[in-house]
C-alpha atoms as a PDB file:
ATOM      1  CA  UNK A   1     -40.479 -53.874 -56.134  1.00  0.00           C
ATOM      2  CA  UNK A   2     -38.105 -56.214 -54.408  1.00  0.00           C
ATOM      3  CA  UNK A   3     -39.643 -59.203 -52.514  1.00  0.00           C
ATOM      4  CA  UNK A   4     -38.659 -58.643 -48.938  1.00  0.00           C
ATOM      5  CA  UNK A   5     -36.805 -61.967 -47.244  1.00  0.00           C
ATOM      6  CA  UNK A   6     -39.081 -63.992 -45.260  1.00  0.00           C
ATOM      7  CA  UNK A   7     -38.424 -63.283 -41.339  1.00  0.00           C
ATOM      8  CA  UNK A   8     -39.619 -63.866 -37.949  1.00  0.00           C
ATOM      9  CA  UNK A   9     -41.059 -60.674 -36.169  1.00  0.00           C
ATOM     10  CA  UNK A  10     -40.847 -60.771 -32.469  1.00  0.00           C
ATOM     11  CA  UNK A  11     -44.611 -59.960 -30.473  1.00  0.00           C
ATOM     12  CA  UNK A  12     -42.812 -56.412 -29.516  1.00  0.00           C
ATOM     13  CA  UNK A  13     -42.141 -55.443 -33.105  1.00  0.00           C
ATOM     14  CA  UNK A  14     -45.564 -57.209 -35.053  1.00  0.00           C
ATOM     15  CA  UNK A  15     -47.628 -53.581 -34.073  1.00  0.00           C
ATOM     16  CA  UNK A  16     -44.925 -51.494 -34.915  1.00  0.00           C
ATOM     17  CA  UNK A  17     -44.802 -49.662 -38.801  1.00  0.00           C
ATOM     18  CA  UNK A  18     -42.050 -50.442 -40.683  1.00  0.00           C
ATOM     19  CA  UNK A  19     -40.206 -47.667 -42.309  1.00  0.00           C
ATOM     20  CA  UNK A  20     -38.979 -47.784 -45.699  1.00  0.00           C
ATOM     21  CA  UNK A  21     -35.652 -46.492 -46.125  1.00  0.00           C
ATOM     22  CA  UNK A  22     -33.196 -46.876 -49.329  1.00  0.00           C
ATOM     23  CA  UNK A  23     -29.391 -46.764 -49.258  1.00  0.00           C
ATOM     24  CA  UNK A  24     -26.354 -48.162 -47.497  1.00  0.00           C
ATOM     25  CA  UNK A  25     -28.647 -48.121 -44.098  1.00  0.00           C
ATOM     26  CA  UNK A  26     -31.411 -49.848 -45.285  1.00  0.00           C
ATOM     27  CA  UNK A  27     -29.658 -53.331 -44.546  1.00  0.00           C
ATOM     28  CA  UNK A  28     -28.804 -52.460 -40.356  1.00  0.00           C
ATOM     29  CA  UNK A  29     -32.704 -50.645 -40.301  1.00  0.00           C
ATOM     30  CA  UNK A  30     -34.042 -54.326 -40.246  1.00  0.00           C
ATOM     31  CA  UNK A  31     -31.477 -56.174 -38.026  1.00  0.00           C
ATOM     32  CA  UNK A  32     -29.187 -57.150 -40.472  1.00  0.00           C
ATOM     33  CA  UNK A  33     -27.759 -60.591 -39.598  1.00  0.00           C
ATOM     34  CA  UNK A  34     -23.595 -59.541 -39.044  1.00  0.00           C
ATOM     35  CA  UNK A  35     -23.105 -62.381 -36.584  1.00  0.00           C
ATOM     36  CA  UNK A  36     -23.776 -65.237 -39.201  1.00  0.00           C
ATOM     37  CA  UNK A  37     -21.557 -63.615 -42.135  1.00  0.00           C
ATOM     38  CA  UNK A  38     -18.726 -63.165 -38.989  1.00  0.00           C
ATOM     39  CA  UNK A  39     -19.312 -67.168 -38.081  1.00  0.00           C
ATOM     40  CA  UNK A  40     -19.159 -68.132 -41.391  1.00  0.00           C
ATOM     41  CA  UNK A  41     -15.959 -66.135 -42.627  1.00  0.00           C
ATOM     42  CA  UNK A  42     -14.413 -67.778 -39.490  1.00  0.00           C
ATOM     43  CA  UNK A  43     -15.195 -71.086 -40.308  1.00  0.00           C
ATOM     44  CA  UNK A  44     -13.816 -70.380 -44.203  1.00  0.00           C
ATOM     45  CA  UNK A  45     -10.907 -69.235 -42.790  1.00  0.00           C
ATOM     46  CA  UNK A  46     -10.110 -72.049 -40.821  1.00  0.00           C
ATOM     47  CA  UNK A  47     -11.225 -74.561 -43.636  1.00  0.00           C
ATOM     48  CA  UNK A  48      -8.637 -72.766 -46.126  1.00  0.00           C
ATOM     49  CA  UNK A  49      -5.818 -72.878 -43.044  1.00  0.00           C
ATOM     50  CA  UNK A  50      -6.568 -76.334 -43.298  1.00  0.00           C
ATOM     51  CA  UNK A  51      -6.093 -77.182 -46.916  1.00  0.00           C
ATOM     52  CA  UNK A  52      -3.022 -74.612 -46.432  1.00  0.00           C
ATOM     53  CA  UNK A  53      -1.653 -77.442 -43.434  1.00  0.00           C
ATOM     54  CA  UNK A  54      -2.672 -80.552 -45.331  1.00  0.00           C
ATOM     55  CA  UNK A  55      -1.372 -82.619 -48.088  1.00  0.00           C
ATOM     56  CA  UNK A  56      -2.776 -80.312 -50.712  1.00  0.00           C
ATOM     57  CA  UNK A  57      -6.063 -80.745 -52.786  1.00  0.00           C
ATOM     58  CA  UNK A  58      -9.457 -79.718 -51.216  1.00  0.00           C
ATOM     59  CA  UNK A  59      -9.477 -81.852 -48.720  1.00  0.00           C
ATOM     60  CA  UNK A  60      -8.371 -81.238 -45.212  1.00  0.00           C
ATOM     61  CA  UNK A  61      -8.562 -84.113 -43.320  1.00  0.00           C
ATOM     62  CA  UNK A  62      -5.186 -84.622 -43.076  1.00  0.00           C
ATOM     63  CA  UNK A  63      -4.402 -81.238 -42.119  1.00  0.00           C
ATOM     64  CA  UNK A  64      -2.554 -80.953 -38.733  1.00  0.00           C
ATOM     65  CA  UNK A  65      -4.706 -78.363 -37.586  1.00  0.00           C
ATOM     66  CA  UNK A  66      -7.549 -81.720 -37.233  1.00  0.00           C
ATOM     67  CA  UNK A  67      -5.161 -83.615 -34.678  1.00  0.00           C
ATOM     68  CA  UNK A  68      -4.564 -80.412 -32.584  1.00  0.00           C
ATOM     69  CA  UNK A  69      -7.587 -79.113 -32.635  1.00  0.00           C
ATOM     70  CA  UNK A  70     -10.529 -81.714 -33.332  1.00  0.00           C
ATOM     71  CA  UNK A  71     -12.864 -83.052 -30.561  1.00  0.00           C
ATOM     72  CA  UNK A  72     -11.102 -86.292 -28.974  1.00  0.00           C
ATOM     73  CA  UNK A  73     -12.711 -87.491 -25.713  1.00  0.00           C
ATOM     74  CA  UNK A  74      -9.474 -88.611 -24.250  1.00  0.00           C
ATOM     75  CA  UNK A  75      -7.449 -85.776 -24.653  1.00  0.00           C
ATOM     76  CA  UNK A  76     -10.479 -83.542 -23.399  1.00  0.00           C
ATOM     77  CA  UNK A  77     -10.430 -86.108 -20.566  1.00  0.00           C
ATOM     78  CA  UNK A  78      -6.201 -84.845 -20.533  1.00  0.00           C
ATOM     79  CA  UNK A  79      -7.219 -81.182 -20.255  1.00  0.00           C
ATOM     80  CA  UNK A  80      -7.410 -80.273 -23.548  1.00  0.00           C
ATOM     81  CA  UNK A  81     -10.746 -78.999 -23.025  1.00  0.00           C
ATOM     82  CA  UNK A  82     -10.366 -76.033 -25.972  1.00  0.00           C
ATOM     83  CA  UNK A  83     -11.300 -79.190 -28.401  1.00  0.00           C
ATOM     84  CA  UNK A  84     -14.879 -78.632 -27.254  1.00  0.00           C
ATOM     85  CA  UNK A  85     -15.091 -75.073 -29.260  1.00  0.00           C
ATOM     86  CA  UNK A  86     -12.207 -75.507 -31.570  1.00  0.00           C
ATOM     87  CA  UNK A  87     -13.617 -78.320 -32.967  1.00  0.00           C
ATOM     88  CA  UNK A  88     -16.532 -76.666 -34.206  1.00  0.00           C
ATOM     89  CA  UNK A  89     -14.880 -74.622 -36.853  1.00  0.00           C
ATOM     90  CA  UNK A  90     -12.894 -77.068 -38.359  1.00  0.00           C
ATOM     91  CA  UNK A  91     -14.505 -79.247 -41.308  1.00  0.00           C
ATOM     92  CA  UNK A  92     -13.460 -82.566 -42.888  1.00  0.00           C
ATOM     93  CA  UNK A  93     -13.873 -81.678 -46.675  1.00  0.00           C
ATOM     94  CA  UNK A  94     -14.869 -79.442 -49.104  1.00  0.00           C
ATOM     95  CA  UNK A  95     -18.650 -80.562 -49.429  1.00  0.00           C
ATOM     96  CA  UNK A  96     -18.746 -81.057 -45.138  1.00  0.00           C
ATOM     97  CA  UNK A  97     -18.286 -77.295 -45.057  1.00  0.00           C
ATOM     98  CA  UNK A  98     -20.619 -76.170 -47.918  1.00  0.00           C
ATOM     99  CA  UNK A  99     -23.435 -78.090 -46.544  1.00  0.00           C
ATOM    100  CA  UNK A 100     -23.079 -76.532 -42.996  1.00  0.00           C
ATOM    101  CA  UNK A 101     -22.584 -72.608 -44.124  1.00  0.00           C
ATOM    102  CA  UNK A 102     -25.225 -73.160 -46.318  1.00  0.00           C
ATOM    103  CA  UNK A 103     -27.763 -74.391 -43.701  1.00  0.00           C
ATOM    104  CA  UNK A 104     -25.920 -71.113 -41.042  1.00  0.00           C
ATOM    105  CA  UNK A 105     -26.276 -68.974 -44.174  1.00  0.00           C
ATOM    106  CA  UNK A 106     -30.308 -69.482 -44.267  1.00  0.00           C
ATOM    107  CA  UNK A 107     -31.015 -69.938 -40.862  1.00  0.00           C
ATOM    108  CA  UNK A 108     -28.892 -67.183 -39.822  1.00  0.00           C
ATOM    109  CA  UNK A 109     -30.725 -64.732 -42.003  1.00  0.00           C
ATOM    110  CA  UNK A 110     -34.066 -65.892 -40.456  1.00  0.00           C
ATOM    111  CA  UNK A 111     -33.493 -66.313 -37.089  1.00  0.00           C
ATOM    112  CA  UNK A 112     -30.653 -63.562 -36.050  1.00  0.00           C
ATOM    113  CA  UNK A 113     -32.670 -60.421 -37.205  1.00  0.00           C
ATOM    114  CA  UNK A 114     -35.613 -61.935 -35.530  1.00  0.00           C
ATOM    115  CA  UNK A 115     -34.130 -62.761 -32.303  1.00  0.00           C
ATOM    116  CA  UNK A 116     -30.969 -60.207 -31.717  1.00  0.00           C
ATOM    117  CA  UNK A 117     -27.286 -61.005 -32.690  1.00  0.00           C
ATOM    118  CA  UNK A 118     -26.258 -61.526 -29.213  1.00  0.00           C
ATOM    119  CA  UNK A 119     -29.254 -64.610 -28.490  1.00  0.00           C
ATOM    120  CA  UNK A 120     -28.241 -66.016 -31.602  1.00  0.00           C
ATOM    121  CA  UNK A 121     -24.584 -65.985 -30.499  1.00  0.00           C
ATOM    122  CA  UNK A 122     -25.814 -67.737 -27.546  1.00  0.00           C
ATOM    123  CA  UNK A 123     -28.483 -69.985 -29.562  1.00  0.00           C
ATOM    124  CA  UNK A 124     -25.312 -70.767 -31.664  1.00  0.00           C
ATOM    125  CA  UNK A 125     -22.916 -71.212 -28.961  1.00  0.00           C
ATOM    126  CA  UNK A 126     -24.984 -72.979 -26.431  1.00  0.00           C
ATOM    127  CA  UNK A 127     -25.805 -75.784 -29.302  1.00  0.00           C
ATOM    128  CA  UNK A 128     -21.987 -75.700 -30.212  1.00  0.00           C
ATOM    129  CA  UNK A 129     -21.096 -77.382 -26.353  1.00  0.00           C
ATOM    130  CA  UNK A 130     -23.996 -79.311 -25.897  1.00  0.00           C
ATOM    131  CA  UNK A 131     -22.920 -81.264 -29.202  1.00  0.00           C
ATOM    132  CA  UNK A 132     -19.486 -81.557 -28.251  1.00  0.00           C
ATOM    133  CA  UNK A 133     -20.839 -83.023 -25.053  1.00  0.00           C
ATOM    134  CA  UNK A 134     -23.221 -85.771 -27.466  1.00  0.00           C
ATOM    135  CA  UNK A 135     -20.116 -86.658 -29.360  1.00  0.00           C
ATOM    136  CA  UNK A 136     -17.850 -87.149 -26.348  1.00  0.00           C
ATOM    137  CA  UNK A 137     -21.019 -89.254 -24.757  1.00  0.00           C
ATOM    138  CA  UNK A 138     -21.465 -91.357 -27.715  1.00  0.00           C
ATOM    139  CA  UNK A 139     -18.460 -91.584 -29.415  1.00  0.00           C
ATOM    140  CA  UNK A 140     -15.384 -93.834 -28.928  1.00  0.00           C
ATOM    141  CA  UNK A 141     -12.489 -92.350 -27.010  1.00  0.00           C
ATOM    142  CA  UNK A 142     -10.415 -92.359 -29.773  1.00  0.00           C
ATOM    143  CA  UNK A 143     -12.648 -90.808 -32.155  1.00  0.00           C
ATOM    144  CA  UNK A 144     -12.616 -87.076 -33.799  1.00  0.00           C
ATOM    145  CA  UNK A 145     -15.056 -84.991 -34.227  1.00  0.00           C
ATOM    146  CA  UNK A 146     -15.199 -81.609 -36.413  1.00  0.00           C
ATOM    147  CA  UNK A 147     -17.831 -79.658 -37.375  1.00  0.00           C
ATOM    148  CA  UNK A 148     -20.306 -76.650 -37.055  1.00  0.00           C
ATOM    149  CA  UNK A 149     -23.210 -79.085 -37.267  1.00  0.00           C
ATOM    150  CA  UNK A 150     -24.129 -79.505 -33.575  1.00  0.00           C
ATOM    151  CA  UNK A 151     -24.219 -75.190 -33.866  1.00  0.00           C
ATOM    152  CA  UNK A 152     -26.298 -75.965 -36.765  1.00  0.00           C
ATOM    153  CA  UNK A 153     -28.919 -78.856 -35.446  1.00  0.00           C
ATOM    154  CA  UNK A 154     -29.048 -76.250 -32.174  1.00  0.00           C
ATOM    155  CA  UNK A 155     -30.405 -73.453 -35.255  1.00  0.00           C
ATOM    156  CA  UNK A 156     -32.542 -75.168 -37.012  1.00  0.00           C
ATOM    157  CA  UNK A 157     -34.589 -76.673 -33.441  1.00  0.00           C
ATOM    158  CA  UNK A 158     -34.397 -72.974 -32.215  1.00  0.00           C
ATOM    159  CA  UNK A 159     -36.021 -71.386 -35.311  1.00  0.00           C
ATOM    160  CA  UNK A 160     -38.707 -74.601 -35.519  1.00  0.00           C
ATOM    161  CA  UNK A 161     -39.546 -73.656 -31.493  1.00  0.00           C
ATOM    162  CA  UNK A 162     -39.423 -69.805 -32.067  1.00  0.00           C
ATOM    163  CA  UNK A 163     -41.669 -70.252 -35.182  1.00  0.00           C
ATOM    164  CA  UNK A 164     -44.156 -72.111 -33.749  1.00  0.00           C
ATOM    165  CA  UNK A 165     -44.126 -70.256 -30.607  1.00  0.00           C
ATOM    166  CA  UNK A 166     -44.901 -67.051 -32.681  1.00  0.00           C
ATOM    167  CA  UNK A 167     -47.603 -68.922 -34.380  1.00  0.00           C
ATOM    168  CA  UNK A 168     -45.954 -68.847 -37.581  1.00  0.00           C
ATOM    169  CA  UNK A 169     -46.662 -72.587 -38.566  1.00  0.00           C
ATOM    170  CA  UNK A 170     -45.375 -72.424 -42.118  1.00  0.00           C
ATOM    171  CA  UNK A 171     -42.282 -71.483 -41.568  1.00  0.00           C
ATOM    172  CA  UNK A 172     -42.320 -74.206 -38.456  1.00  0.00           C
ATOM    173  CA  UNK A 173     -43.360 -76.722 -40.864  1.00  0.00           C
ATOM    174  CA  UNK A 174     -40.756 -76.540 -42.843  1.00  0.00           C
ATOM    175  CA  UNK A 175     -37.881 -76.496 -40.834  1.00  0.00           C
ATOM    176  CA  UNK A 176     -39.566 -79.708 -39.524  1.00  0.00           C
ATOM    177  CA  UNK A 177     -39.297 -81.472 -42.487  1.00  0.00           C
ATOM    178  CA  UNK A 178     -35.451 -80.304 -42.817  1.00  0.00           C
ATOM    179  CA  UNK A 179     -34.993 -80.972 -39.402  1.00  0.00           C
ATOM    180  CA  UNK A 180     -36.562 -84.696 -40.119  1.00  0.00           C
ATOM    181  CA  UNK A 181     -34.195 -85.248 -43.478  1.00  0.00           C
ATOM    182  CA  UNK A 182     -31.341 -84.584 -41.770  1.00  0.00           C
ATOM    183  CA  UNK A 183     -32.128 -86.951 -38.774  1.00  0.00           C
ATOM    184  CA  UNK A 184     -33.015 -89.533 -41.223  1.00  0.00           C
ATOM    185  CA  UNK A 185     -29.057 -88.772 -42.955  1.00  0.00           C
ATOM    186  CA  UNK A 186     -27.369 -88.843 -39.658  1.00  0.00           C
ATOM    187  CA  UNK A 187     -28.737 -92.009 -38.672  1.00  0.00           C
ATOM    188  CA  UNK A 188     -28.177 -93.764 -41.733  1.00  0.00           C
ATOM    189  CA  UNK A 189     -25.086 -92.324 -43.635  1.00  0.00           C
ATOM    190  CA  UNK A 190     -21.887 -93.759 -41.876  1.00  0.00           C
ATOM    191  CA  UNK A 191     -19.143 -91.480 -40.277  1.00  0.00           C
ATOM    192  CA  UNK A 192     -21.313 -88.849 -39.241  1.00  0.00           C
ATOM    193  CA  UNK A 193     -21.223 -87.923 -35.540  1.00  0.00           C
ATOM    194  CA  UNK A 194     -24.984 -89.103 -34.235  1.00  0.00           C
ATOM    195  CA  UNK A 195     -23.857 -87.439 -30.645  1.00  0.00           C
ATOM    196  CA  UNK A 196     -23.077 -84.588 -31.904  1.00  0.00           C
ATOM    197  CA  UNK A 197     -25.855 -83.710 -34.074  1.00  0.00           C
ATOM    198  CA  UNK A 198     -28.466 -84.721 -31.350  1.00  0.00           C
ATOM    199  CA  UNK A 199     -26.601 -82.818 -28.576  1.00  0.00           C
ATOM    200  CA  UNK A 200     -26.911 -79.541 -30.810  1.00  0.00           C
ATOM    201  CA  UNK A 201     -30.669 -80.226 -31.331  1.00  0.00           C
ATOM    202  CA  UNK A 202     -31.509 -80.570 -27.766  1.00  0.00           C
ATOM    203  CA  UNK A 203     -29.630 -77.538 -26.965  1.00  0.00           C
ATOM    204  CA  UNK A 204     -31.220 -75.452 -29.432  1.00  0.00           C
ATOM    205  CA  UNK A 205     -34.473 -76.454 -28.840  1.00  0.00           C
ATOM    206  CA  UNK A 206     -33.928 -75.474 -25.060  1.00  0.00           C
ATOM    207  CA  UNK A 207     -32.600 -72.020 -26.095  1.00  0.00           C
ATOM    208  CA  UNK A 208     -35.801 -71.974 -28.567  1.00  0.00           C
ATOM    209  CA  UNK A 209     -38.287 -72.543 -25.102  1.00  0.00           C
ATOM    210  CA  UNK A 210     -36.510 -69.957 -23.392  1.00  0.00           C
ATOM    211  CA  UNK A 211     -36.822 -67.536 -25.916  1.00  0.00           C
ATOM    212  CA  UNK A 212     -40.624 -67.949 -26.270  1.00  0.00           C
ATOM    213  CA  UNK A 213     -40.671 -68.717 -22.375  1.00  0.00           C
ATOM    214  CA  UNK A 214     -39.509 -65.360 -22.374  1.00  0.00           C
ATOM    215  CA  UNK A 215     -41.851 -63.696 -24.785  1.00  0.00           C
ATOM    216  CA  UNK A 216     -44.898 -65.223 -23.197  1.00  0.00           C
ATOM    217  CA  UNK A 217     -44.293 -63.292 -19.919  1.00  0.00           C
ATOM    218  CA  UNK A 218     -43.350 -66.932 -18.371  1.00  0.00           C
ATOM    219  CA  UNK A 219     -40.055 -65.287 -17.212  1.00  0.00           C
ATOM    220  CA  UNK A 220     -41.154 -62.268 -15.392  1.00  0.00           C
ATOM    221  CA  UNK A 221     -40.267 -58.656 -15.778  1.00  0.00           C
ATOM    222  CA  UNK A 222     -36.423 -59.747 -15.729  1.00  0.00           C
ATOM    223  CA  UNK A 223     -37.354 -62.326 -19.080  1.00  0.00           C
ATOM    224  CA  UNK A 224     -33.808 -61.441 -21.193  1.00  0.00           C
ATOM    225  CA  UNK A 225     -31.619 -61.767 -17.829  1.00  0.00           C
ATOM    226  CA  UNK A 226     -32.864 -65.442 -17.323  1.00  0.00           C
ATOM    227  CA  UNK A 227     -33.350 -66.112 -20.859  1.00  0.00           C
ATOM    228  CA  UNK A 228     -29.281 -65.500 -21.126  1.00  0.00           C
ATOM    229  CA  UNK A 229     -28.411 -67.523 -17.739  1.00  0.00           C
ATOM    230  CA  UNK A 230     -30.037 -70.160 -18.758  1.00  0.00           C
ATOM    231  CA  UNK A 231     -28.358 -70.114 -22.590  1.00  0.00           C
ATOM    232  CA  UNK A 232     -24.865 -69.227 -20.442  1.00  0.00           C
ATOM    233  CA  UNK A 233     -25.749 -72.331 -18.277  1.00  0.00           C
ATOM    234  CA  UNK A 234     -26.575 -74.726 -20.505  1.00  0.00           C
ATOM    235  CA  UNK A 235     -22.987 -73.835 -22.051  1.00  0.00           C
ATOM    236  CA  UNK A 236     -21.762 -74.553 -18.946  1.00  0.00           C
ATOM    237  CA  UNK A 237     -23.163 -77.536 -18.109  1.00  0.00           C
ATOM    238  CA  UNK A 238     -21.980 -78.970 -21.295  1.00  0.00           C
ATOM    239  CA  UNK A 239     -18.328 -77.783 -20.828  1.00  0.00           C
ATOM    240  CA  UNK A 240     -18.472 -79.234 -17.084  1.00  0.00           C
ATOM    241  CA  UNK A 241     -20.668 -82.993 -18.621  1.00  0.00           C
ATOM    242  CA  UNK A 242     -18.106 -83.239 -21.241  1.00  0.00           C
ATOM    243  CA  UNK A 243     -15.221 -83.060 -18.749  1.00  0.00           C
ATOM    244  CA  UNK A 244     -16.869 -85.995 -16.413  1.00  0.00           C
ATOM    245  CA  UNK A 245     -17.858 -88.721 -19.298  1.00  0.00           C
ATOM    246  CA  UNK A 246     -14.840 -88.264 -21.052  1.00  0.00           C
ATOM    247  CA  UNK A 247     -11.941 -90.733 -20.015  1.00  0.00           C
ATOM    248  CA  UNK A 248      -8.578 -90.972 -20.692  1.00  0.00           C
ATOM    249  CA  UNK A 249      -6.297 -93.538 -23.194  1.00  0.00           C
ATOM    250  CA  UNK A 250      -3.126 -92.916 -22.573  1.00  0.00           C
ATOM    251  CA  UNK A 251      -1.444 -93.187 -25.649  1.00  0.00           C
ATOM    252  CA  UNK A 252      -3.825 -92.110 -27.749  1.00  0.00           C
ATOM    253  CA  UNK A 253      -1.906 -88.920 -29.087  1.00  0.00           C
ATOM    254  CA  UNK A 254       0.379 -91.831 -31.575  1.00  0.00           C
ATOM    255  CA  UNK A 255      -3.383 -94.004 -32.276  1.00  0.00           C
ATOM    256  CA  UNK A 256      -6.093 -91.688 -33.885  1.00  0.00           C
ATOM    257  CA  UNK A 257      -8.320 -93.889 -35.568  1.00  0.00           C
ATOM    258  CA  UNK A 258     -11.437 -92.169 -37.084  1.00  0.00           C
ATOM    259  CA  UNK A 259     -12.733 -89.269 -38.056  1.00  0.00           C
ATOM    260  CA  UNK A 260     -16.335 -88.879 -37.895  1.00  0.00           C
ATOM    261  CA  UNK A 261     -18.019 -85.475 -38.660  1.00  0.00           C
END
């Protein structure tokens, strides 16, 4: 027999029997977890568009599509506000990516058939913004920022929450301790966005209450409606905090200094 994945199981489905089945539909009988594989064939293909736009090599961080595209306060501040998505699919090296599908790899098979594609979307997307908004708060101006890490701090404090909320303290535990490492990393390895990476915990961790706010009958009878306008506006209240903090240099277009990820 085949060891079956470790998983989440929502309160609705714990009573249910599982069926067995073999074959091509076996995968999409259990949830299946198509959202993460889609995310993380975007994110390749944007990675190798960058090598394909740089100056050759496996790096990409001096790929034009990082200047267009990568999260600069200031030109967010100009009304280039599609920095605070596109940003999150571009990566600054080969190992930058690796680590980050990895992690979206894992989590995603955990949490999405556990949850629904469409929450995680939101899960995902939610955390995406609100880390754009922590880099823009505490990052220089001048600064950019690319990655899927906020996405991916926002996934790993969602699955901790939902895990522990389902009583399922193992698996809570150890996304803890991952959760803990990579704090302990981004505060102490240089040229790694600190904003960002706390701005995508905080939002994933609020999508993670609402979830089991939901599931707990905290939400009333109408529990996925509110869970999903509150995911939707925490989105938008990161879109609409990012446009206020961020200020202008004019200028800065010629001046890029950094590039923290």
């Amino acid at each position: 027999m085949t060891p079956t994945p470790v998983g989440m199981r929502c309160p609705e489905c714990s009573n249910e029997k599982v069926r067995v089945r073999t074959g091509p539909a076996a995968s999409s009988a259990v949830g299946g977890n198509p959202a993460t594989i889609t995310l993380i064939a975007i994110n390749v293909a944007v990675f190798l568009a960058e090598m394909a736009t740089g100056s050759g090599g496996l790096s990409s961080a001096s790929s034009d599509l990082i200047n267009e595209f990568g999260l600069v306060g200031a030109l967010v501040a100009d009304g280039e506000t599609y920095r605070l998505v596109t940003s999150g699919f571009l990566h600054a090296g080969m190992m930058h990516i690796a680590f980050n599908m990895i992690a979206l790899y894992f989590l995603g098979r955990v949490l999405e058939p556990s949850i629904g594609t469409l929450r995680f979307l939101m899960v995902y997307f939610a955390s995406l913004f609100a880390g754009s908004f922590g880099a823009i708060l505490l990052s220089a101006n001048n600064e950019i920022t690319v990655g899927a890490s906020g996405a991916v701090f926002g996934l790993f404090a969602a699955t901790f929450i939902i895990a522990w909320g389902r009583g399922l303290g193992a698996i809570a535990n150890e996304i803890g301790v991952i959760i803990g490492i990579n704090l302990l990393l981004t505060f102490t390895i240089s040229g790694i966005s600190i904003g960002g990476h706390l701005g995508g915990l905080v939002g994933g961790a609020i999508c993670g209450l609402l979830v089991i706010a939901g599931e707990r009958g905290y939400l009333g009878s109408n529990a996925k409606v509110i869970e999903y306008a509150g995911m939707i506006g925490l989105a938008v209240v990161a879109i609409v905090a990012s446009i206020s903090v961020a200020e202008p240099l004019p200028g800065l277009r010629f001046a890029l200094l950094q590039l923290p990820f």
